[in-house]
N, C-alpha and C. Protein backbone atom coordinates (compact mmCIF):
# COMPACT_ATOMS: atom_id res chain seq x y z
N UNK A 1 116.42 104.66 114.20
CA UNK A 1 117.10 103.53 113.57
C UNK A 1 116.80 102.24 114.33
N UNK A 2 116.86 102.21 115.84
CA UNK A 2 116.80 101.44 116.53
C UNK A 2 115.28 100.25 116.25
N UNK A 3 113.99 101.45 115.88
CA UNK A 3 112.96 100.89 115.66
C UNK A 3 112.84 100.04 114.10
N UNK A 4 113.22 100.64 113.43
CA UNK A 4 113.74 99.80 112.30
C UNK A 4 114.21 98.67 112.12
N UNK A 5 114.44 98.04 113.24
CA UNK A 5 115.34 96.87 113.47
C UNK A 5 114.63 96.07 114.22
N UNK A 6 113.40 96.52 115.57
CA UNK A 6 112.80 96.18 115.86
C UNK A 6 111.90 94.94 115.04
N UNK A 7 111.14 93.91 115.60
CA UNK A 7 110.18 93.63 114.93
C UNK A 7 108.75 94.27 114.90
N UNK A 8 108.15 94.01 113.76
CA UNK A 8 107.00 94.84 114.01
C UNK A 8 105.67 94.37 112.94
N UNK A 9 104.42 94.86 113.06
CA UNK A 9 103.16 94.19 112.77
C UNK A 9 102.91 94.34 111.25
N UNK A 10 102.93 93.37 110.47
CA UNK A 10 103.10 92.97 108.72
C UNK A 10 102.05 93.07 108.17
N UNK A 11 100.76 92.94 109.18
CA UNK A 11 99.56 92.36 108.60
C UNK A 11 98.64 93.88 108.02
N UNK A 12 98.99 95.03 108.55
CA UNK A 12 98.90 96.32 107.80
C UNK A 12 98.43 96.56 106.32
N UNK A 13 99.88 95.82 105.78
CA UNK A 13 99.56 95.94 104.43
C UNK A 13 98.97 94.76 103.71
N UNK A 14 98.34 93.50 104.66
CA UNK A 14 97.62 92.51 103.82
C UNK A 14 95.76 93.31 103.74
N UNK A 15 96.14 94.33 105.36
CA UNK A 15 94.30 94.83 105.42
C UNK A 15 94.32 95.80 104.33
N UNK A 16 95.54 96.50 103.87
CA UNK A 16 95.19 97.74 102.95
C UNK A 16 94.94 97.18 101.59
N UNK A 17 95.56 95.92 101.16
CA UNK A 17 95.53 95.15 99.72
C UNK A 17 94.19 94.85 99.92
N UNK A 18 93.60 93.98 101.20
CA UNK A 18 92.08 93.41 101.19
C UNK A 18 91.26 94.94 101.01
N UNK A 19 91.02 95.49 101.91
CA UNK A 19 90.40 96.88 101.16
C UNK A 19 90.28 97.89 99.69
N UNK A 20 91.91 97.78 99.30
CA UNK A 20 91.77 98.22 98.27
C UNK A 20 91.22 97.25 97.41
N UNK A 21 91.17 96.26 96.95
CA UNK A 21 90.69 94.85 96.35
C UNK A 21 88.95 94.98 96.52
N UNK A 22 87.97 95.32 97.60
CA UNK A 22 86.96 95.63 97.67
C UNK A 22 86.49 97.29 97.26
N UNK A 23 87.52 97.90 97.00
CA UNK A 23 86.95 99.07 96.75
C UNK A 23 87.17 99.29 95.41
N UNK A 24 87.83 98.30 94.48
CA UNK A 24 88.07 98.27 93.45
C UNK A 24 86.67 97.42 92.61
N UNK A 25 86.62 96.49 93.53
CA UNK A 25 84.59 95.60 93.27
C UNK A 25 83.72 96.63 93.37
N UNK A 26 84.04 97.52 94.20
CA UNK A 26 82.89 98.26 94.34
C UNK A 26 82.38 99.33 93.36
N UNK A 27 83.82 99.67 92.36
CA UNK A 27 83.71 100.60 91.47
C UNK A 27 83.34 99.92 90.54
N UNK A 28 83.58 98.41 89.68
CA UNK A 28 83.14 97.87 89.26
C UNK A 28 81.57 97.58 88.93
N UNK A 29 81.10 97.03 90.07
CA UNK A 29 79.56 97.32 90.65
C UNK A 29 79.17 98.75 90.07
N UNK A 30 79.70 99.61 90.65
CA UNK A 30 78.77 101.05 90.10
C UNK A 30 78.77 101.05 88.43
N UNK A 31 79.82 100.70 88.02
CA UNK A 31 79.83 101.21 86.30
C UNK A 31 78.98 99.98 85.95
N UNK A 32 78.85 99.05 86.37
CA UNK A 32 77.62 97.67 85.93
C UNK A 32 76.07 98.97 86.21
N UNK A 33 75.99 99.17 87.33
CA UNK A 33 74.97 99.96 87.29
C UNK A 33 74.57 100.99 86.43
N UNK A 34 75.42 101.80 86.20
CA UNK A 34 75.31 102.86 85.05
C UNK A 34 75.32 102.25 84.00
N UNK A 35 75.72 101.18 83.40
CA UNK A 35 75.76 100.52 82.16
C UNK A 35 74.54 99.90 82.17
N UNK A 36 73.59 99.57 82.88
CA UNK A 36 72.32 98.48 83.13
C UNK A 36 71.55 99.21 84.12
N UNK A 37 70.26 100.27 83.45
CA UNK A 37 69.76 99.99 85.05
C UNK A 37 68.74 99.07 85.36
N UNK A 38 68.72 98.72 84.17
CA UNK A 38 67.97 97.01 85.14
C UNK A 38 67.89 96.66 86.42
N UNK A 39 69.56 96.81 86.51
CA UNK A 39 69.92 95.94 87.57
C UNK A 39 70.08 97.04 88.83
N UNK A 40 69.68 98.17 88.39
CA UNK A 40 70.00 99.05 89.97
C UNK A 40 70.04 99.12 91.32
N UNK A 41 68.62 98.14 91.15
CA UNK A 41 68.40 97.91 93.11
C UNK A 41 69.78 96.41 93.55
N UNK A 42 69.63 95.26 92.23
CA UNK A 42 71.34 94.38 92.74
C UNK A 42 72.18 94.74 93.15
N UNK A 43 72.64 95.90 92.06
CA UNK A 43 73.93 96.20 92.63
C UNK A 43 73.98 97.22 93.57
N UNK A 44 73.23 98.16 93.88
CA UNK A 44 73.25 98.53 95.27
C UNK A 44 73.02 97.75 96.38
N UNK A 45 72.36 96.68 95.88
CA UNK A 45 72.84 96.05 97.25
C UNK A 45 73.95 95.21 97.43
N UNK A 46 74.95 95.15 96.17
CA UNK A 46 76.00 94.47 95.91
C UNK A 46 77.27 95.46 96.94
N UNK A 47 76.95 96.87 96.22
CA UNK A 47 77.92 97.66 96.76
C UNK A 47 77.59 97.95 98.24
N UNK A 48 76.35 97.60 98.58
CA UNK A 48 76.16 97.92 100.19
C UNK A 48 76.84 97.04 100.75
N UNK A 49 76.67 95.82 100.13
CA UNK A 49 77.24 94.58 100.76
C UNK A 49 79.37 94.48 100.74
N UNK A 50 79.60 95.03 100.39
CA UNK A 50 81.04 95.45 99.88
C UNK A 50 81.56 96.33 100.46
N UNK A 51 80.78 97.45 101.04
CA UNK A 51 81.07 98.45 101.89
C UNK A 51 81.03 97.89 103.16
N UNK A 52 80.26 97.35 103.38
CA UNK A 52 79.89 96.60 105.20
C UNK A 52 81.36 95.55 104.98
N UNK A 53 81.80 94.91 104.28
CA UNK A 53 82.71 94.17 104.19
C UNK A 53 84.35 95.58 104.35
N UNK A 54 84.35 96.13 103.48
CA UNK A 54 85.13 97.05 103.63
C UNK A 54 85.35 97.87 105.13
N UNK A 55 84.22 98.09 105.24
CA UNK A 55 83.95 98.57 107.04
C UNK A 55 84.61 97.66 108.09
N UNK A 56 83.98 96.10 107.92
CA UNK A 56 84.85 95.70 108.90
C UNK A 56 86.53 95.69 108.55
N UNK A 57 87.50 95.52 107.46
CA UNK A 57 88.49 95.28 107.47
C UNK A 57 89.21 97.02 107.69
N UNK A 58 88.73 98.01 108.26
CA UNK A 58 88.85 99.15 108.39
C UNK A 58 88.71 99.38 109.94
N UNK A 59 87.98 99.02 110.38
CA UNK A 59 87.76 98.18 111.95
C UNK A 59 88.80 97.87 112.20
N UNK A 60 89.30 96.29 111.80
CA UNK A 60 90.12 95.49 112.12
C UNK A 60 91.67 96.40 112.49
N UNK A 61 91.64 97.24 111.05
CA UNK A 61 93.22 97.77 110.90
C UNK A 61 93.09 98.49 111.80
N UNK A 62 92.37 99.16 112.23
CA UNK A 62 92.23 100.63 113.31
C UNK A 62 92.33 99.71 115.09
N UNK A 63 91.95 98.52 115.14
CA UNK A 63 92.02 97.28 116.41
C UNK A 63 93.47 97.07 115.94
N UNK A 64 94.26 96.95 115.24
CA UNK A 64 95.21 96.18 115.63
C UNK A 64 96.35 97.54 115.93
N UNK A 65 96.18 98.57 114.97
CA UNK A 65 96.98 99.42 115.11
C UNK A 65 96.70 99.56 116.67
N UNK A 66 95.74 99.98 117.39
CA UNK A 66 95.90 100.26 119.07
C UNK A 66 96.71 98.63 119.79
N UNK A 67 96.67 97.62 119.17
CA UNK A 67 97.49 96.83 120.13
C UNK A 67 98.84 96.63 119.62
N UNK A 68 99.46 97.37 118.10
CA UNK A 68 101.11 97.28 118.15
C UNK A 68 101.59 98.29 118.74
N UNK A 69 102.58 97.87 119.22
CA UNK A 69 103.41 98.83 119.54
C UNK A 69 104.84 99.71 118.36
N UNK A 70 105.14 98.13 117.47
CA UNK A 70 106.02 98.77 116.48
C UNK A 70 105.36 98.35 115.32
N UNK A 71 104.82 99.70 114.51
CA UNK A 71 104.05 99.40 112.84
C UNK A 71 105.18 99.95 112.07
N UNK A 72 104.95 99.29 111.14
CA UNK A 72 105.90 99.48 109.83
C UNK A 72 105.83 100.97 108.99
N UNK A 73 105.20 101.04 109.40
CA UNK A 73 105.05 102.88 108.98
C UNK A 73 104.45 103.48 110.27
N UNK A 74 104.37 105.26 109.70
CA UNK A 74 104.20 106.11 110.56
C UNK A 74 102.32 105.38 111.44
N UNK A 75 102.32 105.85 112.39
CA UNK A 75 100.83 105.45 112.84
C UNK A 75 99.40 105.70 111.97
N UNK A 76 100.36 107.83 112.72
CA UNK A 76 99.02 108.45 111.63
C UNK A 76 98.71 108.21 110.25
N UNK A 77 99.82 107.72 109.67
CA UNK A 77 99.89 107.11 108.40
C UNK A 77 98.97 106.20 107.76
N UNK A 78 99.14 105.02 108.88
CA UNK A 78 98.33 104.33 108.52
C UNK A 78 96.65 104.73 108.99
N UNK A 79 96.37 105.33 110.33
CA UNK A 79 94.86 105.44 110.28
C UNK A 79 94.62 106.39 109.28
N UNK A 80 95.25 107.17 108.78
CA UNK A 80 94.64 107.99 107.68
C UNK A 80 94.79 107.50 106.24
N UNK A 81 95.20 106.91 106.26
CA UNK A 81 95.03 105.90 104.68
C UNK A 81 93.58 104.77 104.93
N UNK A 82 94.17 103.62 105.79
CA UNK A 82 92.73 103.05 105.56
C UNK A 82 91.20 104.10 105.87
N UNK A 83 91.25 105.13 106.48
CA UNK A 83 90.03 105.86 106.74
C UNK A 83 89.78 106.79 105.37
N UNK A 84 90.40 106.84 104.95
CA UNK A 84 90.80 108.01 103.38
C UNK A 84 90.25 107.01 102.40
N UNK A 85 90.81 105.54 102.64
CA UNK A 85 90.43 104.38 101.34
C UNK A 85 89.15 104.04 101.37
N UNK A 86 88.34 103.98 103.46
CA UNK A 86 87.45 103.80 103.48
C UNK A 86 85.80 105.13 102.82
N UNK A 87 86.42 106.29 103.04
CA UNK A 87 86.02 107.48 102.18
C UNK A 87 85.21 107.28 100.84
N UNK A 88 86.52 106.43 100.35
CA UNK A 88 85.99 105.98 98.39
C UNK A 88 84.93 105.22 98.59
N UNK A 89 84.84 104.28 99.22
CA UNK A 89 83.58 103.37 98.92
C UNK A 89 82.09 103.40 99.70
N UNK A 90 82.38 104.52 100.92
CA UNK A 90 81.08 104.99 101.27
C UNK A 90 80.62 106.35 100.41
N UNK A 91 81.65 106.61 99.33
CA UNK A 91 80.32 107.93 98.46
C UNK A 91 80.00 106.67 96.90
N UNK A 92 80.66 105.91 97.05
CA UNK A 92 80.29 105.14 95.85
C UNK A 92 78.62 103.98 96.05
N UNK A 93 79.36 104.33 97.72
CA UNK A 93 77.69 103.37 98.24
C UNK A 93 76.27 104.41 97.80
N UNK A 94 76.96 105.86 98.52
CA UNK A 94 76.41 107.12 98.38
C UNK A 94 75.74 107.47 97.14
N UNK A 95 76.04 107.09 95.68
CA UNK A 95 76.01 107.02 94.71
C UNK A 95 75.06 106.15 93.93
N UNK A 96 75.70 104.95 94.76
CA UNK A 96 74.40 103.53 93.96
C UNK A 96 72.94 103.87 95.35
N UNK A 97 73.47 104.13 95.75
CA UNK A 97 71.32 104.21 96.64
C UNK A 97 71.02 105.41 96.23
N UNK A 98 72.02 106.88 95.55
CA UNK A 98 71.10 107.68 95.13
C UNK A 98 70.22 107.12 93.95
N UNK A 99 70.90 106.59 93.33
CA UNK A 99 70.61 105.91 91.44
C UNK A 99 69.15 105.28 92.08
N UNK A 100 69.03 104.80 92.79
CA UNK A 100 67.80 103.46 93.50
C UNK A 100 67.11 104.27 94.06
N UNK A 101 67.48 105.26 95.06
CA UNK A 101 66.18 105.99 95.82
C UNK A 101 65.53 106.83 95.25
N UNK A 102 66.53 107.09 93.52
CA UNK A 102 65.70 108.52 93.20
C UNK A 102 65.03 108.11 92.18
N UNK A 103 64.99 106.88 92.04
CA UNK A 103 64.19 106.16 90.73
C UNK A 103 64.96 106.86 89.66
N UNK A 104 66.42 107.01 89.63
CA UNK A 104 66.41 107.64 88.42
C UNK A 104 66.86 106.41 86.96
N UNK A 105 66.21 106.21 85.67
CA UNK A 105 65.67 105.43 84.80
C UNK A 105 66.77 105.78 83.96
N UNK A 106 67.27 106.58 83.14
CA UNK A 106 68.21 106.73 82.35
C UNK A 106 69.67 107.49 82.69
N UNK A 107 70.76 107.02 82.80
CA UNK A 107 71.80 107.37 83.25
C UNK A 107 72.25 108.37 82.07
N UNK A 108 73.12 109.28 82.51
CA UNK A 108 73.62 110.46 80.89
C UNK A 108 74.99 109.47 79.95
N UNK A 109 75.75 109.74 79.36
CA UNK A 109 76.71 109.44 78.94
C UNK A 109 78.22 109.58 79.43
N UNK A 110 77.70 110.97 80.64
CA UNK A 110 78.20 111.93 81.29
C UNK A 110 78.78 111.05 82.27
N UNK A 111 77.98 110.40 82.83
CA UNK A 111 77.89 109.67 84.08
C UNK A 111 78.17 108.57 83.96
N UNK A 112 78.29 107.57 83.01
CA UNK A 112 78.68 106.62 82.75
C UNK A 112 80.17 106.62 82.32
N UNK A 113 80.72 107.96 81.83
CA UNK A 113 82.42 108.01 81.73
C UNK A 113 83.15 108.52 83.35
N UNK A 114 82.47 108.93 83.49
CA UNK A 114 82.67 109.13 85.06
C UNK A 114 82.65 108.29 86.27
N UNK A 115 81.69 107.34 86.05
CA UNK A 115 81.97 106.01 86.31
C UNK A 115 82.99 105.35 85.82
N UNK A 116 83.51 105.38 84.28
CA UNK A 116 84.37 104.59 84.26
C UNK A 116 85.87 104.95 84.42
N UNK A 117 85.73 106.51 84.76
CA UNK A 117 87.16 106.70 85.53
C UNK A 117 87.37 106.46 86.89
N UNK A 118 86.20 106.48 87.30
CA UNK A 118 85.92 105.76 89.22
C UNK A 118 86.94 104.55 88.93
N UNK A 119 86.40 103.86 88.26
CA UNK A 119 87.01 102.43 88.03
C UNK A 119 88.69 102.47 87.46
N UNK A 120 89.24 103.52 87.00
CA UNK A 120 90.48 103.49 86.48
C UNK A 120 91.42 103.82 87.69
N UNK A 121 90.57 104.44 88.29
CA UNK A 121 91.35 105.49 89.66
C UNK A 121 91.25 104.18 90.29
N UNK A 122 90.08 103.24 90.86
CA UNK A 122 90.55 102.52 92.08
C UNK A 122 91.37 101.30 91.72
N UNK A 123 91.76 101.30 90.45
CA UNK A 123 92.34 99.90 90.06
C UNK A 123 94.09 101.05 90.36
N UNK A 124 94.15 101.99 90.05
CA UNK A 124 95.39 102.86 90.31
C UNK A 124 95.71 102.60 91.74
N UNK A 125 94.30 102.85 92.63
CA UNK A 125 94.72 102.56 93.98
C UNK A 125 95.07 101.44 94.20
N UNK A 126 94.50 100.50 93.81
CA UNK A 126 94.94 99.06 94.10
C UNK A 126 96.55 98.15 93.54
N UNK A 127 96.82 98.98 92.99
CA UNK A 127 98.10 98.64 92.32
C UNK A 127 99.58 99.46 93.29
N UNK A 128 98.81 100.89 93.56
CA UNK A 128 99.53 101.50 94.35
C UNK A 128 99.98 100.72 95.89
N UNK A 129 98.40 100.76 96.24
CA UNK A 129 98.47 99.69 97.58
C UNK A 129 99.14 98.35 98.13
N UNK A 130 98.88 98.09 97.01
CA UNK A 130 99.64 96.44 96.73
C UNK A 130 101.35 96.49 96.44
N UNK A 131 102.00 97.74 96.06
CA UNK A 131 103.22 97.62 96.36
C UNK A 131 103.80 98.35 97.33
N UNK A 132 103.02 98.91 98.43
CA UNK A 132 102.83 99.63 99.29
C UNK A 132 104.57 98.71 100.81
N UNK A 133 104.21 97.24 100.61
CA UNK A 133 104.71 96.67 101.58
C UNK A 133 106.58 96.62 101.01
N UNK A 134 106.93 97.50 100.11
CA UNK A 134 107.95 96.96 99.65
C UNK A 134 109.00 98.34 99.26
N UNK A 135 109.44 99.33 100.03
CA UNK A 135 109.73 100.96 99.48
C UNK A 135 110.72 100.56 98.23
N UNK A 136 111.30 99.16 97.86
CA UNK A 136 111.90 98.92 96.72
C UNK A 136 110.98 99.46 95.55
N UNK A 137 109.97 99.16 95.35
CA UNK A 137 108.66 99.78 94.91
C UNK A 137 108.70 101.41 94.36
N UNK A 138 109.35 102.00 94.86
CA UNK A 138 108.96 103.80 95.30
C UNK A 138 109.04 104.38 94.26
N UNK A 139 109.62 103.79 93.02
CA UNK A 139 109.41 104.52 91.68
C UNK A 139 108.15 103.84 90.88
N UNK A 140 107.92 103.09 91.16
CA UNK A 140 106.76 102.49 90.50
C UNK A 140 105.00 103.19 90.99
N UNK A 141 105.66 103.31 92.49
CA UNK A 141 104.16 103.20 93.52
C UNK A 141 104.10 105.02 93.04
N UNK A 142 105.13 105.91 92.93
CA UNK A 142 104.82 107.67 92.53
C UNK A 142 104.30 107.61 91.33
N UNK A 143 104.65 106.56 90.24
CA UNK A 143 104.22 106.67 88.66
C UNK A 143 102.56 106.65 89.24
N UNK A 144 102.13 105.63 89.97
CA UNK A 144 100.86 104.90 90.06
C UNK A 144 100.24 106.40 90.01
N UNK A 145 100.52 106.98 91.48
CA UNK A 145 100.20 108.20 91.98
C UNK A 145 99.89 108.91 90.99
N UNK A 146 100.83 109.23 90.45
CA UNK A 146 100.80 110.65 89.41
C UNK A 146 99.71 110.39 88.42
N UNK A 147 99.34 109.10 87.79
CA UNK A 147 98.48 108.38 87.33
C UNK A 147 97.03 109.09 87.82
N UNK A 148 96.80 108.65 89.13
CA UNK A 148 95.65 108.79 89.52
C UNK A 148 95.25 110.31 89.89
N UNK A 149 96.31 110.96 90.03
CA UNK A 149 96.29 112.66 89.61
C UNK A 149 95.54 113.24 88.30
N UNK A 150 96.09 112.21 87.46
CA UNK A 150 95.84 112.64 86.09
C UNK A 150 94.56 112.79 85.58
N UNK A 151 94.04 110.94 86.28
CA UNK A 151 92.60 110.91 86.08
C UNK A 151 91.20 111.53 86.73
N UNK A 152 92.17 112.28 88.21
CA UNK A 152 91.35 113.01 88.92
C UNK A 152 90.66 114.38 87.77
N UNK A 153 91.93 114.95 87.04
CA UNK A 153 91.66 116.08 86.01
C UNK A 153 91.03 115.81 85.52
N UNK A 154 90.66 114.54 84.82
CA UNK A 154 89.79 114.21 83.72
C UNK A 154 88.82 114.10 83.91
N UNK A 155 88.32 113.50 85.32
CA UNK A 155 86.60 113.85 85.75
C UNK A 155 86.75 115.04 86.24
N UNK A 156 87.37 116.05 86.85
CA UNK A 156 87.20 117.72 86.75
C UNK A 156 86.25 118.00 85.82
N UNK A 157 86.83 117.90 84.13
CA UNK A 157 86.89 118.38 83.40
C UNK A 157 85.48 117.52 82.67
N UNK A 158 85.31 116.20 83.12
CA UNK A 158 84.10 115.51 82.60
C UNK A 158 82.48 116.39 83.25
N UNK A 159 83.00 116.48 84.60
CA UNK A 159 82.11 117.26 85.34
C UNK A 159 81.75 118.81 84.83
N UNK A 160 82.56 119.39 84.84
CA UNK A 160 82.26 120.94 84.02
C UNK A 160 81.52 120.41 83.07
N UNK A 161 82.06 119.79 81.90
CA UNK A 161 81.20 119.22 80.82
C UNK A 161 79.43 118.84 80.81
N UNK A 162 79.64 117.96 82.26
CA UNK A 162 78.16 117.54 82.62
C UNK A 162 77.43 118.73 82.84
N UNK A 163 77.63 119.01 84.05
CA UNK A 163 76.98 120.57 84.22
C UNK A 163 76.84 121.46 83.42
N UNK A 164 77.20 121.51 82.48
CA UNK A 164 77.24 122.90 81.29
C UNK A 164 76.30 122.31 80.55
N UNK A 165 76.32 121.20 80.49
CA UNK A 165 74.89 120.07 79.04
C UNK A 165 73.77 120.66 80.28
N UNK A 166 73.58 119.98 81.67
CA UNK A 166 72.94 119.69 82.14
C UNK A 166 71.76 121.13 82.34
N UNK A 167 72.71 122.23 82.95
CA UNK A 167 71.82 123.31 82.98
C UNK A 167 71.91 123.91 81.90
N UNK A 168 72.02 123.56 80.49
CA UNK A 168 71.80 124.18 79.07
C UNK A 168 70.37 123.23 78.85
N UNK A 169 70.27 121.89 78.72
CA UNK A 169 68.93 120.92 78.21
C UNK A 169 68.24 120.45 79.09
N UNK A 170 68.05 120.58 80.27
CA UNK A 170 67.63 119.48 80.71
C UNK A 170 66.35 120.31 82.16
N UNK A 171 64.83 120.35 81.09
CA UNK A 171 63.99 121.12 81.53
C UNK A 171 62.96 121.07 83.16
N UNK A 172 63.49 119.47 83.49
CA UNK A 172 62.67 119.02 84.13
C UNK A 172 63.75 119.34 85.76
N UNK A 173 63.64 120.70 86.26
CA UNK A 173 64.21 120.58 87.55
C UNK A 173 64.48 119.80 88.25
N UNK A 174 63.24 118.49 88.71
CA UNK A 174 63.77 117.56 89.76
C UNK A 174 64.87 116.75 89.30
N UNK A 175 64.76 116.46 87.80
CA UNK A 175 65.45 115.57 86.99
C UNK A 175 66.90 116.16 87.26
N UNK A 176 67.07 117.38 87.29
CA UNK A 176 68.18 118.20 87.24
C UNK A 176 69.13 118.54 88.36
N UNK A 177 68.08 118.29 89.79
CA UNK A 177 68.50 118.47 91.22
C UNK A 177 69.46 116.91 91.35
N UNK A 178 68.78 115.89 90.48
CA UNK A 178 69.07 114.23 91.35
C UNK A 178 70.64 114.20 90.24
N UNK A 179 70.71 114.96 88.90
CA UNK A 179 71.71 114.21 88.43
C UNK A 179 72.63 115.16 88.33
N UNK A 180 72.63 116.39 89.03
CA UNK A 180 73.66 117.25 89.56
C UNK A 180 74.16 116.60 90.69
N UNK A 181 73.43 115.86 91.76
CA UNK A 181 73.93 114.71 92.48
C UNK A 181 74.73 114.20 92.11
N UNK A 182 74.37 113.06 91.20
CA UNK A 182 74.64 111.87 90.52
C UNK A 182 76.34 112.58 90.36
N UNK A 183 76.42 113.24 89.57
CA UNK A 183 77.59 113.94 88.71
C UNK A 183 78.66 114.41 90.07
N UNK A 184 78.05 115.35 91.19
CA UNK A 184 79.21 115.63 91.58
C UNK A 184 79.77 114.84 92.90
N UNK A 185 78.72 113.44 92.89
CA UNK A 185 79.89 112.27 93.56
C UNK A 185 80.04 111.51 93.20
N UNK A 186 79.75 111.27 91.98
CA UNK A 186 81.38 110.52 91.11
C UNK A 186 82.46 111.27 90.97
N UNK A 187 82.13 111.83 90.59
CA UNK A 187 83.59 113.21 90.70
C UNK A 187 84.36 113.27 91.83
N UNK A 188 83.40 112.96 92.92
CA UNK A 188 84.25 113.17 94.71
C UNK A 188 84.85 111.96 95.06
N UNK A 189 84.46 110.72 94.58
CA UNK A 189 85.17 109.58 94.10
C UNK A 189 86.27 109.67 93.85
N UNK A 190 86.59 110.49 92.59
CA UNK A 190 88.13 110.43 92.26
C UNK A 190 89.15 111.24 92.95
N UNK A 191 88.36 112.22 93.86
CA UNK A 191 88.78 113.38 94.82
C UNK A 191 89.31 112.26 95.97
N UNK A 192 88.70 111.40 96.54
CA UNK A 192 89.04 110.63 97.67
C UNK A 192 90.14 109.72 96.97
N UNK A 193 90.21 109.16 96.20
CA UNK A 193 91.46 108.41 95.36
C UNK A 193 92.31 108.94 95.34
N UNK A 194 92.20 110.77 94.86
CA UNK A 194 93.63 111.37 94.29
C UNK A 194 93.67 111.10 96.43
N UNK A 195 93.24 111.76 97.08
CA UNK A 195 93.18 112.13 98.44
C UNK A 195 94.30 111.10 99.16
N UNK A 196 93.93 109.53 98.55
CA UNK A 196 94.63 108.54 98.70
C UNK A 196 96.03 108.72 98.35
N UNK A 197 96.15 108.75 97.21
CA UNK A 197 97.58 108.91 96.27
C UNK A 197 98.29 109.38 97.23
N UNK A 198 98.02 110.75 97.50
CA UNK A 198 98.68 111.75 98.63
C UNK A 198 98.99 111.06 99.63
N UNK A 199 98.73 110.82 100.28
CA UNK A 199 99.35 110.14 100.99
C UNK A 199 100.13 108.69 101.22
N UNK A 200 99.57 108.00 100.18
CA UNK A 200 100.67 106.99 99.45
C UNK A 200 101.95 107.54 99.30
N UNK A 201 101.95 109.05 98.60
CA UNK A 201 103.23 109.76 98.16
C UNK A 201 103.69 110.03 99.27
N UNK A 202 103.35 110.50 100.48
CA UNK A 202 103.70 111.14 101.86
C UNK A 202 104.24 109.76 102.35
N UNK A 203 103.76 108.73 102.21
CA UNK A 203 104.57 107.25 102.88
C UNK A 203 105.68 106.89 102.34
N UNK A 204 105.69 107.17 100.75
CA UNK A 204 106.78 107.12 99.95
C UNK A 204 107.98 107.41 100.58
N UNK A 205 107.72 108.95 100.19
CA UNK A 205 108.60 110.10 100.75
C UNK A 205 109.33 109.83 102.18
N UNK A 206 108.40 109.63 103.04
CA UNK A 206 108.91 109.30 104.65
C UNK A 206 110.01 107.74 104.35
N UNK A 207 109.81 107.01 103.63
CA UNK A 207 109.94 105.52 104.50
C UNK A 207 111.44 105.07 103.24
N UNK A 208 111.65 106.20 102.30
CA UNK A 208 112.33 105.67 100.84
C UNK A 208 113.17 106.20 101.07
């Protein structure tokens, strides 16, 4: 109780809003890519450039947490959220340099809805995150959650889908090695989001 009363370091949840806010560009970026590959080698270097930005404000939070002494939530709490948030946008980096290194020319349909649940999930995170500084919040921030649960199922289930087309049509092995890739990290995308949620819910739970 005593620490509760204490003062203690605020700026926590301005680094988790700035992160989630870049990892939400970054999903953006990827579904531009799958929608255009024109533009494949830009926006990988858009999302490289977004990740190195994301990196340092993941830095920062992990520097300041060693110099408070009283944080507004649990510790481990917080290094395992920004390192969990930082997760999402190094397989999404993971993702746009496979698209670029493997020369791959036509994206499936598969992969482009899968992308655009990447993008539903991190705008979930970002909404979650952003009311993160306020446990008045705590029925709103579990809806978010449960949300991004939901959409985790739905690329499950997009993924089975892919894979079942993929090794039914698609004759050209190498073609088949790069977009069994492609497919199962977007999918791990929404795995690191739900991954997030969880512990959004675990901060909930503790602090409400």
């Amino acid at each position: 109780m005593f620490a509760r009363l204490m003062p203690h370091e605020g700026r926590f949840f301005t680094y988790f809003s700035e992160h989630a806010a870049l990892i939400l560009q970054g999903a953006v970026e990827l579904k531009a890519m799958m929608d255009n590959m024109g533009e494949t080698e830009s926006r990988a270097h858009n999302i490289k450039a977004i990740e190195t930005r994301a990196d340092t404000v993941t830095y920062e939070t992990i520097q300041l947490l060693h110099k408070t002494f009283i944080t507004p939530i649990d510790r481990d709490e917080i290094h395992q959220l920004i390192t969990r948030m930082d997760d999402i946008l190094d397989l999404m980096e993971d993702v746009s340099q496979s698209v670029f290194l493997y020369d791959i020319r036509k994206i499936p349909d598969e992969a482009k809805r899968l992308a655009d649940i990447c993008v539903a999930c991190t705008e979930k995170v970002k909404a979650a995150v952003d009311l993160l500084n306020n446990m008045g919040n705590a029925e709103k921030i579990m809806k978010i959650c449960a949300d991004i649960d939901r959409l985790e199922t739905d690329a499950d289930q997009v993924l089975r889908s892919a894979m079942a087309k993929l090794f039914r049509h698609e004759p050209d092995t190498r073609e088949l090695i790069k977009l069994k890739e492609i497919y199962e990290h977007l999918e791990t995308v929404t795995d690191k989001c739900e991954d997030v949620a969880n512990i959004i819910e675990g901060i909930v739970i503790e602090n409400s």
